[in-house]
N, C-alpha and C. Protein backbone atom coordinates (compact mmCIF):
# COMPACT_ATOMS: atom_id res chain seq x y z
N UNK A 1 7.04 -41.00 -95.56
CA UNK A 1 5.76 -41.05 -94.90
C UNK A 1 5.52 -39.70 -94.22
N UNK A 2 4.39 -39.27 -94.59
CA UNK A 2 4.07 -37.96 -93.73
C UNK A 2 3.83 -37.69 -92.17
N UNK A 3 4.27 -37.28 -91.50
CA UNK A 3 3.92 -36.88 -89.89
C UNK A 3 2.76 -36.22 -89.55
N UNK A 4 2.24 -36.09 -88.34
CA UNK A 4 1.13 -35.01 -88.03
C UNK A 4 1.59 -34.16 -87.23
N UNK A 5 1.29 -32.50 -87.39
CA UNK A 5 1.80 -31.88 -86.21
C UNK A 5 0.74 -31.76 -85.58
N UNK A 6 1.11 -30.98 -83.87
CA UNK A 6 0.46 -30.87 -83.36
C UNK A 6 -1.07 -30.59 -83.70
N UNK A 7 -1.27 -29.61 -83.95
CA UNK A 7 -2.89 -28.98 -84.40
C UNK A 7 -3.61 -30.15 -85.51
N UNK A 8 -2.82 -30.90 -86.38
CA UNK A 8 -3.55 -32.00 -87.09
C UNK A 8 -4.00 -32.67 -85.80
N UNK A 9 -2.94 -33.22 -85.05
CA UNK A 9 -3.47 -34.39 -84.41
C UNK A 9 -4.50 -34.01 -83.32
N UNK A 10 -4.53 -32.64 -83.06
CA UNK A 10 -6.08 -32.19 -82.21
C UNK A 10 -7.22 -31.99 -82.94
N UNK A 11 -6.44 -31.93 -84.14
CA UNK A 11 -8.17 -31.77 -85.31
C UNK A 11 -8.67 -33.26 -85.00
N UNK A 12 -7.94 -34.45 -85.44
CA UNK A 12 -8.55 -35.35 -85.27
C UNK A 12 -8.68 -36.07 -83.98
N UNK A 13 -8.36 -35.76 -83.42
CA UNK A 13 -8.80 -36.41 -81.86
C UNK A 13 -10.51 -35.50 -81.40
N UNK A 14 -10.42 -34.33 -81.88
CA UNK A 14 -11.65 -33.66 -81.96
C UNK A 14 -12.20 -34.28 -82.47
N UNK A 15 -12.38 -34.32 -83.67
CA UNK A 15 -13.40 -34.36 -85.00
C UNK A 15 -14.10 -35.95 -84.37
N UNK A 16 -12.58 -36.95 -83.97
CA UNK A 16 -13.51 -38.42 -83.55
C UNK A 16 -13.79 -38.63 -82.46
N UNK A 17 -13.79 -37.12 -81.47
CA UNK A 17 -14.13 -37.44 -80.08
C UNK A 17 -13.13 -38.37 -79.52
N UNK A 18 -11.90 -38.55 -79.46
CA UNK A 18 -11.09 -39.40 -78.55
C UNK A 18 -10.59 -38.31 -78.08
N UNK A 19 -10.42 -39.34 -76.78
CA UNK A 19 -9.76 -38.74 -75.36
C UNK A 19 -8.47 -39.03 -74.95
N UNK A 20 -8.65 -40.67 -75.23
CA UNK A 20 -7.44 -41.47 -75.02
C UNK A 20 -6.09 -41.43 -75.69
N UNK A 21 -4.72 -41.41 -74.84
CA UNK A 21 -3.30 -41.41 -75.26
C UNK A 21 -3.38 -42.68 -75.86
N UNK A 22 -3.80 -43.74 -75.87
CA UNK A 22 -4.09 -44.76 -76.67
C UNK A 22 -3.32 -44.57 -78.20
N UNK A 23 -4.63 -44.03 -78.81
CA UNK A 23 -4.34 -44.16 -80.46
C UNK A 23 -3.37 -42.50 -80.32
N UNK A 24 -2.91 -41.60 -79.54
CA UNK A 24 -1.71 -40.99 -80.09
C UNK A 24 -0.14 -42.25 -79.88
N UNK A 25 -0.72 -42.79 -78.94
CA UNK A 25 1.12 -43.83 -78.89
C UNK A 25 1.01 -44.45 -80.07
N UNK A 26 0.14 -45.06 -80.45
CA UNK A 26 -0.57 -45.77 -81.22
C UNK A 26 0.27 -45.42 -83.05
N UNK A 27 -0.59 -44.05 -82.57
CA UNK A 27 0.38 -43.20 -83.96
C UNK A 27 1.82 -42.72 -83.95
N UNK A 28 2.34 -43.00 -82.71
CA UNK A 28 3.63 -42.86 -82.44
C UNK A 28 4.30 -43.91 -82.76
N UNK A 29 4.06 -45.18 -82.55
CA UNK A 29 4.40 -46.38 -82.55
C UNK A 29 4.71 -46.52 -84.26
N UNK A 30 3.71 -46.17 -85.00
CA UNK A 30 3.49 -45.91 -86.61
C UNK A 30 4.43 -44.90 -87.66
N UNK A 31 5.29 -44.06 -86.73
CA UNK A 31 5.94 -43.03 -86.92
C UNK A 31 5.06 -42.26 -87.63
N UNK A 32 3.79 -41.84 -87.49
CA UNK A 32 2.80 -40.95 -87.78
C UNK A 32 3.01 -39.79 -86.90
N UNK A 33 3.18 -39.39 -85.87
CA UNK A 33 3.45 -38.53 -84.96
C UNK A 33 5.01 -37.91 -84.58
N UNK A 34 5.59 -37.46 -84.83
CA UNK A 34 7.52 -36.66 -84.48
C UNK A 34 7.19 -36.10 -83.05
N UNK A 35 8.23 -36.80 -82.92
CA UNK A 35 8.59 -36.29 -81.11
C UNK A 35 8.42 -34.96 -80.81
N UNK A 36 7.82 -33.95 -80.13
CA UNK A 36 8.58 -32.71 -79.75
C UNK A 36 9.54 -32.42 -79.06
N UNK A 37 10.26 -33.14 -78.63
CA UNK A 37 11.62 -33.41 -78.19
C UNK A 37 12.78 -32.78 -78.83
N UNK A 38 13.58 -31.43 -77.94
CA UNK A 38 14.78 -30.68 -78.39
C UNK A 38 15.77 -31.40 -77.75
N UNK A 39 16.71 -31.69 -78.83
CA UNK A 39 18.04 -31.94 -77.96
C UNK A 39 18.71 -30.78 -77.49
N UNK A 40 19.21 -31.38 -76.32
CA UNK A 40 20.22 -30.03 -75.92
C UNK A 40 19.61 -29.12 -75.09
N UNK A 41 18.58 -30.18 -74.57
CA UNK A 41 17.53 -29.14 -73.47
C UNK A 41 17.05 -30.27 -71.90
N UNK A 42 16.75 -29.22 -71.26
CA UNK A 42 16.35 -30.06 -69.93
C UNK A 42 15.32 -30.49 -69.74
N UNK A 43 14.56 -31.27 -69.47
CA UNK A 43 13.16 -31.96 -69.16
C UNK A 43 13.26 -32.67 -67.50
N UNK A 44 11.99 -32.88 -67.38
CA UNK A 44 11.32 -33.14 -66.10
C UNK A 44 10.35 -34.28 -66.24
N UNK A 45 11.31 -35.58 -65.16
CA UNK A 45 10.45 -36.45 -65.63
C UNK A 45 9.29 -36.77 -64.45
N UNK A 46 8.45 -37.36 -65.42
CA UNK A 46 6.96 -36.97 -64.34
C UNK A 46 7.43 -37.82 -62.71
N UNK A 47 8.09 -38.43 -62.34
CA UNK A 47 8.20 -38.79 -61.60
C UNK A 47 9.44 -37.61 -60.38
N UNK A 48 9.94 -37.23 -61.12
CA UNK A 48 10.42 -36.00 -60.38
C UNK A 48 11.84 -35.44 -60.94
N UNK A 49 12.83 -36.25 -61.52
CA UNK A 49 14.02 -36.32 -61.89
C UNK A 49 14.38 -35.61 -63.15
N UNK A 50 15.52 -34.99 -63.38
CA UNK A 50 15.54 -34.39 -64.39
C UNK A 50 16.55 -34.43 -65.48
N UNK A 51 16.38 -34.54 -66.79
CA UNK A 51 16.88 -35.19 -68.11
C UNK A 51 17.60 -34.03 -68.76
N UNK A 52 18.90 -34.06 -69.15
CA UNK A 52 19.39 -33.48 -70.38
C UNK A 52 19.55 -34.46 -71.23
N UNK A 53 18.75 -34.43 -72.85
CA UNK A 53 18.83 -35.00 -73.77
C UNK A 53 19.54 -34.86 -74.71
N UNK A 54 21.12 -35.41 -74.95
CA UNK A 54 21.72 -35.17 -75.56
C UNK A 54 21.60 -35.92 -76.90
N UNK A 55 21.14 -37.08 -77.34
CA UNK A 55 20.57 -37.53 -78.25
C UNK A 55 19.35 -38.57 -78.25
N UNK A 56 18.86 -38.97 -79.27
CA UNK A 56 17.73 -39.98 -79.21
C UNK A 56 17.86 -40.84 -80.87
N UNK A 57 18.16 -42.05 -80.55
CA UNK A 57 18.80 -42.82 -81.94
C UNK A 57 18.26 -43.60 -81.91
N UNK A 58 17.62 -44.81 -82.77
CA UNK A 58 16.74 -45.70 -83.09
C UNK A 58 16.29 -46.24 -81.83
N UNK A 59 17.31 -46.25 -81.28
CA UNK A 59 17.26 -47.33 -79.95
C UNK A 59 17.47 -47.01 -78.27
N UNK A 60 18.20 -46.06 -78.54
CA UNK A 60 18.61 -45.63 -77.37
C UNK A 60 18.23 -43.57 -76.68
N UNK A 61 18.30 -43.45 -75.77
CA UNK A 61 17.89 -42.27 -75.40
C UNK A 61 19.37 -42.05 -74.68
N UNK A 62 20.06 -41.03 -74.96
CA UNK A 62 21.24 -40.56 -74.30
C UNK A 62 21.54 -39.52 -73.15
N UNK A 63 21.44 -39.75 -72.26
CA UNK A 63 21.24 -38.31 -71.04
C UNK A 63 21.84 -38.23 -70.06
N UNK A 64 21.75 -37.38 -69.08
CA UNK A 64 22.46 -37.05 -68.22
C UNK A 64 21.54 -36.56 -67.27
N UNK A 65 21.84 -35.93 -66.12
CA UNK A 65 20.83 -35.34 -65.23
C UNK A 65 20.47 -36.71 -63.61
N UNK A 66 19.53 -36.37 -63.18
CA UNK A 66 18.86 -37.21 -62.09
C UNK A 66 17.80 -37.79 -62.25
N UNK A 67 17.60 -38.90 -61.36
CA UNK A 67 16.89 -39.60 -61.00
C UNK A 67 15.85 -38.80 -60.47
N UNK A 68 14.44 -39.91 -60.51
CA UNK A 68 13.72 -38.98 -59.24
C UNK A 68 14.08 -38.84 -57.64
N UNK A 69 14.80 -40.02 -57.55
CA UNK A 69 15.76 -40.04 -56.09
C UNK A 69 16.46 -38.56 -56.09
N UNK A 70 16.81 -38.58 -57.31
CA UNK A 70 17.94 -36.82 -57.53
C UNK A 70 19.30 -37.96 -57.17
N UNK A 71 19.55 -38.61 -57.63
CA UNK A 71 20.92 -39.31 -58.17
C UNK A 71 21.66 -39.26 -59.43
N UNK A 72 22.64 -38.67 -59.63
CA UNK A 72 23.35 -38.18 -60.50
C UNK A 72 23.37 -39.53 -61.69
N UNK A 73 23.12 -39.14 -62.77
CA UNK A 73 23.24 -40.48 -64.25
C UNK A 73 23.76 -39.60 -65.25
N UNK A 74 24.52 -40.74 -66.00
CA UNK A 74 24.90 -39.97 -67.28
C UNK A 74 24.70 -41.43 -68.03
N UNK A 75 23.92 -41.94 -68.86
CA UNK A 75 23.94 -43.05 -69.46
C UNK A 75 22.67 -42.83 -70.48
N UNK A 76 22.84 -44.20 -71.13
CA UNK A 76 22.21 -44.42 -72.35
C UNK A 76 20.84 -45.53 -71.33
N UNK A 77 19.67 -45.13 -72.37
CA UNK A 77 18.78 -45.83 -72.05
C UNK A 77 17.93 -46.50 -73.19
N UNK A 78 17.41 -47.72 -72.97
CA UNK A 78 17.04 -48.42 -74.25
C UNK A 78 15.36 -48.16 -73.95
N UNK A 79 14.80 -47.81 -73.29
CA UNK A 79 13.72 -47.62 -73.09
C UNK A 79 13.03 -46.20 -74.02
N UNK A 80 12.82 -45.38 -75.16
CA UNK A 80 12.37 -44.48 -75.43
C UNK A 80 11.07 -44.56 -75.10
N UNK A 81 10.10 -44.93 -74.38
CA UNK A 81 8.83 -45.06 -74.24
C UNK A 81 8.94 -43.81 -72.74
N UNK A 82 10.28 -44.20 -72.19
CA UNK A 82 10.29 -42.89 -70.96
C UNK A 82 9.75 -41.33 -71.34
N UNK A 83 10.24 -41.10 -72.93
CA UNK A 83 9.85 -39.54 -73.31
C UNK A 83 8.24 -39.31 -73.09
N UNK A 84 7.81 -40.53 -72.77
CA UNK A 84 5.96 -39.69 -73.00
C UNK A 84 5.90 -38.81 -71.15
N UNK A 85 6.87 -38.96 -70.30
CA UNK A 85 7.01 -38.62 -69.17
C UNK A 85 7.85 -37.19 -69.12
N UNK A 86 8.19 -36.47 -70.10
CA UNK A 86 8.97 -35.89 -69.97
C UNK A 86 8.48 -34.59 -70.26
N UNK A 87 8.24 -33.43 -69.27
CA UNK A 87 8.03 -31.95 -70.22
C UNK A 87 9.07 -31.30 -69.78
N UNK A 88 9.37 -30.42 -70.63
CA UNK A 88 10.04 -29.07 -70.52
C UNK A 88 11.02 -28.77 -69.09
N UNK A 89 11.65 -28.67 -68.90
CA UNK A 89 12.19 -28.13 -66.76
C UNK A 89 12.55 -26.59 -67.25
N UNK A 90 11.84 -25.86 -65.81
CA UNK A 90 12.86 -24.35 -66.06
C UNK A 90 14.22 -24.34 -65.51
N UNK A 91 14.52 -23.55 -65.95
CA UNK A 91 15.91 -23.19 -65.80
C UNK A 91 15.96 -23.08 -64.36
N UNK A 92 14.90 -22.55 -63.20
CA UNK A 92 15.19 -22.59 -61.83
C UNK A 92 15.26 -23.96 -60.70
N UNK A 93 14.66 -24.87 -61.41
CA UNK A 93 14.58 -26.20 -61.46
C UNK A 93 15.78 -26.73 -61.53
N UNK A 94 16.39 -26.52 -62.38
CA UNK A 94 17.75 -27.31 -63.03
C UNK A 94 18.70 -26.98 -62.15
N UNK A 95 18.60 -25.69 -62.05
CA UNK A 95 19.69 -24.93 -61.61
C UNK A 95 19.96 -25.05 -59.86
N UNK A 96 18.54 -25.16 -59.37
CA UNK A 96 18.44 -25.59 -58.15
C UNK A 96 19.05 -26.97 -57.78
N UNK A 97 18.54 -27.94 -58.90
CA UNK A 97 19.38 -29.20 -58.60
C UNK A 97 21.14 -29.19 -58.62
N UNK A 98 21.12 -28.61 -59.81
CA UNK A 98 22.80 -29.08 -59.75
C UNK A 98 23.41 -28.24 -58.61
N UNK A 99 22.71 -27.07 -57.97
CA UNK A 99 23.32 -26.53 -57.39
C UNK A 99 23.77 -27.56 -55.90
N UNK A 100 22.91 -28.02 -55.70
CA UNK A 100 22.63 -29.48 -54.38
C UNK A 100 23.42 -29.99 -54.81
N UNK A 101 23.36 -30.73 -56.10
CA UNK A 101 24.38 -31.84 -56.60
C UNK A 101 26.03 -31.06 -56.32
N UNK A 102 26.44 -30.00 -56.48
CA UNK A 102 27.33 -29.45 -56.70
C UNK A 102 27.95 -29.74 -55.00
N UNK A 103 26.61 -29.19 -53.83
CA UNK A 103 26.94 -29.08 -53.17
C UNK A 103 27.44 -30.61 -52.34
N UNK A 104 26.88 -31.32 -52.47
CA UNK A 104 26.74 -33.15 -52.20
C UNK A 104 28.29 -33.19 -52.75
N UNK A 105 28.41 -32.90 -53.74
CA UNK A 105 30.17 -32.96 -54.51
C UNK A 105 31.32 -32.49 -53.55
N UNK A 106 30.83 -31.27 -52.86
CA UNK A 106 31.58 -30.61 -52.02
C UNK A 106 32.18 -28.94 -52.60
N UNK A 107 31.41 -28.89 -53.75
CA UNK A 107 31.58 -27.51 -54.05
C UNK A 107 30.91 -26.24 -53.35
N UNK A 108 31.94 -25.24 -52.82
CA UNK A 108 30.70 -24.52 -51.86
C UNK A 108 31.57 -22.91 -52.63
N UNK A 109 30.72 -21.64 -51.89
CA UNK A 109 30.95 -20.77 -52.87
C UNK A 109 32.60 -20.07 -51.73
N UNK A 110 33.09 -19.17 -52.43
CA UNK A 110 34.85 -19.04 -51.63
C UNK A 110 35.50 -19.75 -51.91
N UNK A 111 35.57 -20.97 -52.53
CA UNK A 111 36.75 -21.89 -52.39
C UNK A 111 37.84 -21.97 -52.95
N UNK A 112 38.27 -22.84 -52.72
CA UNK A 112 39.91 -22.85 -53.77
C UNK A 112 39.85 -24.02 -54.68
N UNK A 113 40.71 -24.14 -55.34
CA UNK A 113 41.85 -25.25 -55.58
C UNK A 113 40.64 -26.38 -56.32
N UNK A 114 40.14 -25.35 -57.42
CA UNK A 114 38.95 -26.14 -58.87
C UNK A 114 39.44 -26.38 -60.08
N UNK A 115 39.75 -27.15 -60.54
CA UNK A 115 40.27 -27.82 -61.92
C UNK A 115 38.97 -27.11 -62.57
N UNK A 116 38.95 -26.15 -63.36
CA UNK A 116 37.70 -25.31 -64.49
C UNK A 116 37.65 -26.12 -65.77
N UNK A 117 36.40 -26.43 -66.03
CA UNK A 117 36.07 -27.47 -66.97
C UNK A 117 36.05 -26.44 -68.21
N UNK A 118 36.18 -25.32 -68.29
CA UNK A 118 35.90 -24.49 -69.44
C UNK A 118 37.37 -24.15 -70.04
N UNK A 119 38.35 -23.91 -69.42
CA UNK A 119 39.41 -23.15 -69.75
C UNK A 119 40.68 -24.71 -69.29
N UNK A 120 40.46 -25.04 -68.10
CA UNK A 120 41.43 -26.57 -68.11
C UNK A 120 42.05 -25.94 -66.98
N UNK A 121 42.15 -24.37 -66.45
CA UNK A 121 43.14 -24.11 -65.50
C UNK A 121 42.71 -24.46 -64.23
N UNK A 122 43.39 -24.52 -62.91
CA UNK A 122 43.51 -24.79 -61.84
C UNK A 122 43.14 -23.53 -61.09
N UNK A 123 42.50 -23.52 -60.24
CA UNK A 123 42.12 -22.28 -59.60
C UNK A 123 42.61 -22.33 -58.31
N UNK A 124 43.63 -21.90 -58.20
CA UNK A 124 44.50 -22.32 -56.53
C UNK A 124 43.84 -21.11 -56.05
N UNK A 125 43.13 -19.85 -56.23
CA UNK A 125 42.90 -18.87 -54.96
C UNK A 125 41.49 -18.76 -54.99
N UNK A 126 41.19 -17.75 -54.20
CA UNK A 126 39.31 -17.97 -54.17
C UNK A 126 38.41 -17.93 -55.72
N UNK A 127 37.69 -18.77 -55.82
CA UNK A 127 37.07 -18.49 -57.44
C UNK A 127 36.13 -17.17 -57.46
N UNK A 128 35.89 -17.46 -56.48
CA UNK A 128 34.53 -16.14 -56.23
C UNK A 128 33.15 -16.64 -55.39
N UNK A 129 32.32 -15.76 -55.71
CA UNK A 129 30.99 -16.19 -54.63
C UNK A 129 29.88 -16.68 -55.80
N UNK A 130 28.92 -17.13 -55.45
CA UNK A 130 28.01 -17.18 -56.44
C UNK A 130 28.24 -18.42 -57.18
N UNK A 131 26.97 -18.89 -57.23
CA UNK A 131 26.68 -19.61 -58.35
C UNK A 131 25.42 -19.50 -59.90
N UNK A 132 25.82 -19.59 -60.91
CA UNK A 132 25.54 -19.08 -62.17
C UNK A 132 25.09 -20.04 -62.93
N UNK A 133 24.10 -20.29 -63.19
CA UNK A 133 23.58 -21.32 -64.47
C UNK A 133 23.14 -20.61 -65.77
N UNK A 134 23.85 -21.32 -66.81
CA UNK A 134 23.69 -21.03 -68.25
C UNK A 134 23.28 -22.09 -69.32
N UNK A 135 22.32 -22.90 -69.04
CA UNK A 135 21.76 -23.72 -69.83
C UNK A 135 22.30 -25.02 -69.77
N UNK A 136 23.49 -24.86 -69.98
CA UNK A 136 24.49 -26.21 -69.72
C UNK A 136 25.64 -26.75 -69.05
N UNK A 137 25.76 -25.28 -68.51
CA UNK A 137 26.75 -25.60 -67.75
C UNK A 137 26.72 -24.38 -65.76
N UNK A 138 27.25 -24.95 -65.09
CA UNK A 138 27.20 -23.86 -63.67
C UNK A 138 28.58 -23.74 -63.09
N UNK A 139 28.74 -22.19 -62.75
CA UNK A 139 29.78 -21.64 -62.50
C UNK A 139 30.12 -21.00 -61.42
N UNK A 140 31.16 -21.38 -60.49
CA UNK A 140 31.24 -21.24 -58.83
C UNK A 140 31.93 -19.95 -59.22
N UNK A 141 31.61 -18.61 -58.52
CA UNK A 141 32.26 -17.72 -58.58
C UNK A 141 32.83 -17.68 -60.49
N UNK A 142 34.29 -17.64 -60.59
CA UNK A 142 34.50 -16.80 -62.34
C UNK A 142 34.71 -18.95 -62.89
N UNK A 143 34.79 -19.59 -61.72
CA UNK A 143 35.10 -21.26 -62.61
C UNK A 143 33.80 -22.40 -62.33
N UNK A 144 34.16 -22.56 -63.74
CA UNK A 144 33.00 -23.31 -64.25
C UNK A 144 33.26 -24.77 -63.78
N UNK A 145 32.08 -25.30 -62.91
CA UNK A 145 32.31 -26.72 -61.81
C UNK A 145 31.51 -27.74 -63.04
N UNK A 146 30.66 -27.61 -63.60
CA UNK A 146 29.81 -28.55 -64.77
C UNK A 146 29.61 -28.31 -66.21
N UNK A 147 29.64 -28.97 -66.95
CA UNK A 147 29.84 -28.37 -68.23
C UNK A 147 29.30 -29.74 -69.27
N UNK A 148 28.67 -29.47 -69.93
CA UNK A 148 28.63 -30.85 -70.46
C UNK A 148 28.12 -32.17 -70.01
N UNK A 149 27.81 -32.29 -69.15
CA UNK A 149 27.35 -33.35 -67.84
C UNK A 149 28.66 -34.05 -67.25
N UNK A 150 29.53 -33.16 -67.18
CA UNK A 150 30.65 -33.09 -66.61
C UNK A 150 30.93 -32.34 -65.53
N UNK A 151 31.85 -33.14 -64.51
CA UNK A 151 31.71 -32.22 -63.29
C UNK A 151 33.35 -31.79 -63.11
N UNK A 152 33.61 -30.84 -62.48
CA UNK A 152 35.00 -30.61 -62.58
C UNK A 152 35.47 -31.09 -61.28
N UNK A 153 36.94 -31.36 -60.95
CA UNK A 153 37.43 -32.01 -59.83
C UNK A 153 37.72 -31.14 -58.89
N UNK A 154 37.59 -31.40 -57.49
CA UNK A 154 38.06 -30.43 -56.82
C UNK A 154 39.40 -30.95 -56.61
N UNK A 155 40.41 -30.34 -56.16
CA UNK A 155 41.83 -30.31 -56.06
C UNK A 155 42.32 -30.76 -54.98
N UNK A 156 42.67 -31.94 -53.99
CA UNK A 156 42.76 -31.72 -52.57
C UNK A 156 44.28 -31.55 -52.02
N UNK A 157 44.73 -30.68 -51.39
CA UNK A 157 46.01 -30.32 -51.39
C UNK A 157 45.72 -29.97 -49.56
N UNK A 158 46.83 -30.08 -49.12
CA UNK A 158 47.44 -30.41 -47.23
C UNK A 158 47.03 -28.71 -47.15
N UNK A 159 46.28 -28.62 -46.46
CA UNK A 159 46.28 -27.65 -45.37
C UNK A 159 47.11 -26.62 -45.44
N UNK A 160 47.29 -25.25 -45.02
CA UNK A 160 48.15 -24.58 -45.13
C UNK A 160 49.38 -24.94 -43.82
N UNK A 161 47.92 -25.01 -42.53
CA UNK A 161 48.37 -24.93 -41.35
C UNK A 161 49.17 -26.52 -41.30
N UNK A 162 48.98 -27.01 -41.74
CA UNK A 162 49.72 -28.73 -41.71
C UNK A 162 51.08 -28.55 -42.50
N UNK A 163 51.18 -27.75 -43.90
CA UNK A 163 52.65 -27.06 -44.29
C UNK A 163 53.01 -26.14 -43.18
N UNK A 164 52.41 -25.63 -42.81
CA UNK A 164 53.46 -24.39 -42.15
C UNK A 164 54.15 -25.57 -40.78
N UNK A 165 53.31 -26.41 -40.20
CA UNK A 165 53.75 -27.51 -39.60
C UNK A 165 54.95 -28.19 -39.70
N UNK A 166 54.97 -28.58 -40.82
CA UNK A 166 56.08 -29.40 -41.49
C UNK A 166 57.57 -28.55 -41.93
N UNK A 167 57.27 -27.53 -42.43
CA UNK A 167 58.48 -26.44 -42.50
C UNK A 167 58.98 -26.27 -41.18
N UNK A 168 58.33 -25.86 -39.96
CA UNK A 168 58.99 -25.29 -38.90
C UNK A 168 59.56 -26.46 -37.93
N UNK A 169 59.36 -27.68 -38.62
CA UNK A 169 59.92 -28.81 -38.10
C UNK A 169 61.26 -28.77 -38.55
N UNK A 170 61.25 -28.71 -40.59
CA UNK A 170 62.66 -28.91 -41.08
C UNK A 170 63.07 -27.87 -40.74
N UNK A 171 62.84 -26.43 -40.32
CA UNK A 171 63.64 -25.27 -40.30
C UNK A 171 64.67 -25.88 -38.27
N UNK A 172 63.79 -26.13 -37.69
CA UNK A 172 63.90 -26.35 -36.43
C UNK A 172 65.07 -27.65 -36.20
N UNK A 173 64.81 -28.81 -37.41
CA UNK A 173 65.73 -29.89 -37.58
C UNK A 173 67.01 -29.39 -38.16
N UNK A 174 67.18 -28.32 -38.87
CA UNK A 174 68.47 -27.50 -39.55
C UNK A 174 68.94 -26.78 -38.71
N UNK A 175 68.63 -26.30 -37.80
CA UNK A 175 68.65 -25.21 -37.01
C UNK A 175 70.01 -26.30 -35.81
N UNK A 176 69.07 -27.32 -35.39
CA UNK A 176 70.38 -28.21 -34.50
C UNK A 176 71.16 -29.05 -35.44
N UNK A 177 71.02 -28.71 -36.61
CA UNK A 177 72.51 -29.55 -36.86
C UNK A 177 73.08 -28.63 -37.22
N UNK A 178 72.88 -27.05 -37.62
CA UNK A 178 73.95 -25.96 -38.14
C UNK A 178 74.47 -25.90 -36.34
N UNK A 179 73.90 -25.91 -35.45
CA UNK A 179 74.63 -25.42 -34.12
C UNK A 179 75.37 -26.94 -33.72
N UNK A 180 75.58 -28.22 -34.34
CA UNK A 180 76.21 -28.93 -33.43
C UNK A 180 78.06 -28.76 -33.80
């Protein structure tokens, strides 16, 4: 069955004077009309929240991203009627969110001790400053905290000052039994 692209389907919404999203769902519903929908890209849904579309299959819509609350989702949705809500997000958009989300996580820039979702290593000393968005993934200083709609773990390990604590106890507990 043939599709319409864009410019067909404004010829004829011209030509018959319609106004109404009506008969385009209409022709959507008909599979007369193809989504403009990229996978592998970010969108903005009219209500405020924002979508990475990782697939779209008979039935289901697959994504990741926020709510309009800005609540973190990664799930499947049976609803595809949501895409007529959805345009395009820029990259400053996106990037602004996860950066919040990142921060809500507890990722802040200086830190230590980041499991890097890109490479798998552990980052026990400072990662660096800055945060970096690249389409799909954002990067605290040189380690990458999201990737995939994946978030990386932060590491939680005792204090320095709480070890140095605990040593000068056992050094201090050795200390009176070498002198008794």
């Amino acid at each position: 069955m043939k599709t319409l692209d864009k410019e067909q389907l404004e010829a004829i919404k011209s030509f018959f004077g319609i106004s109404s999203d009506l008969m385009v769902e209409h022709l959507k519903q008909k599979g007369l009309i193809k989504e403009d929908f990229e996978l592998g890209k970010w969108y903005k849904h009219s209500s405020g929240g924002y979508w990475f579309l990782k697939e779209i299959t008979d039935e289901d819509l697959i994504i990741y991203g926020f709510t309009c609350m800005m609540k973190w989702i990664n799930e499947s949705l049976r609803d595809k009627s949501a895409l007529r809500h959805l345009a395009p997000a820029t990259d400053k958009e996106v990037e602004t969110a996860l950066i919040k989300e990142s921060n809500k996580r507890g990722f802040k820039e200086g830190m230590v001790n980041i499991n890097c979702l890109l490479d798998g290593r552990e980052w026990d000393d400072d990662c660096g400053y800055g945060f970096d968005f690249n389409g799909d993934y954002l990067e605290l200083g040189a380690a990458t905290i999201f990737k995939d709609g994946k978030w990386a773990t932060i590491i939680e390990k005792e204090p320095l000052n709480e070890m140095n604590n605990v040593l000068d106890e056992a050094i201090e507990k050795l200390t009176k039994l070498k002198t008794k």
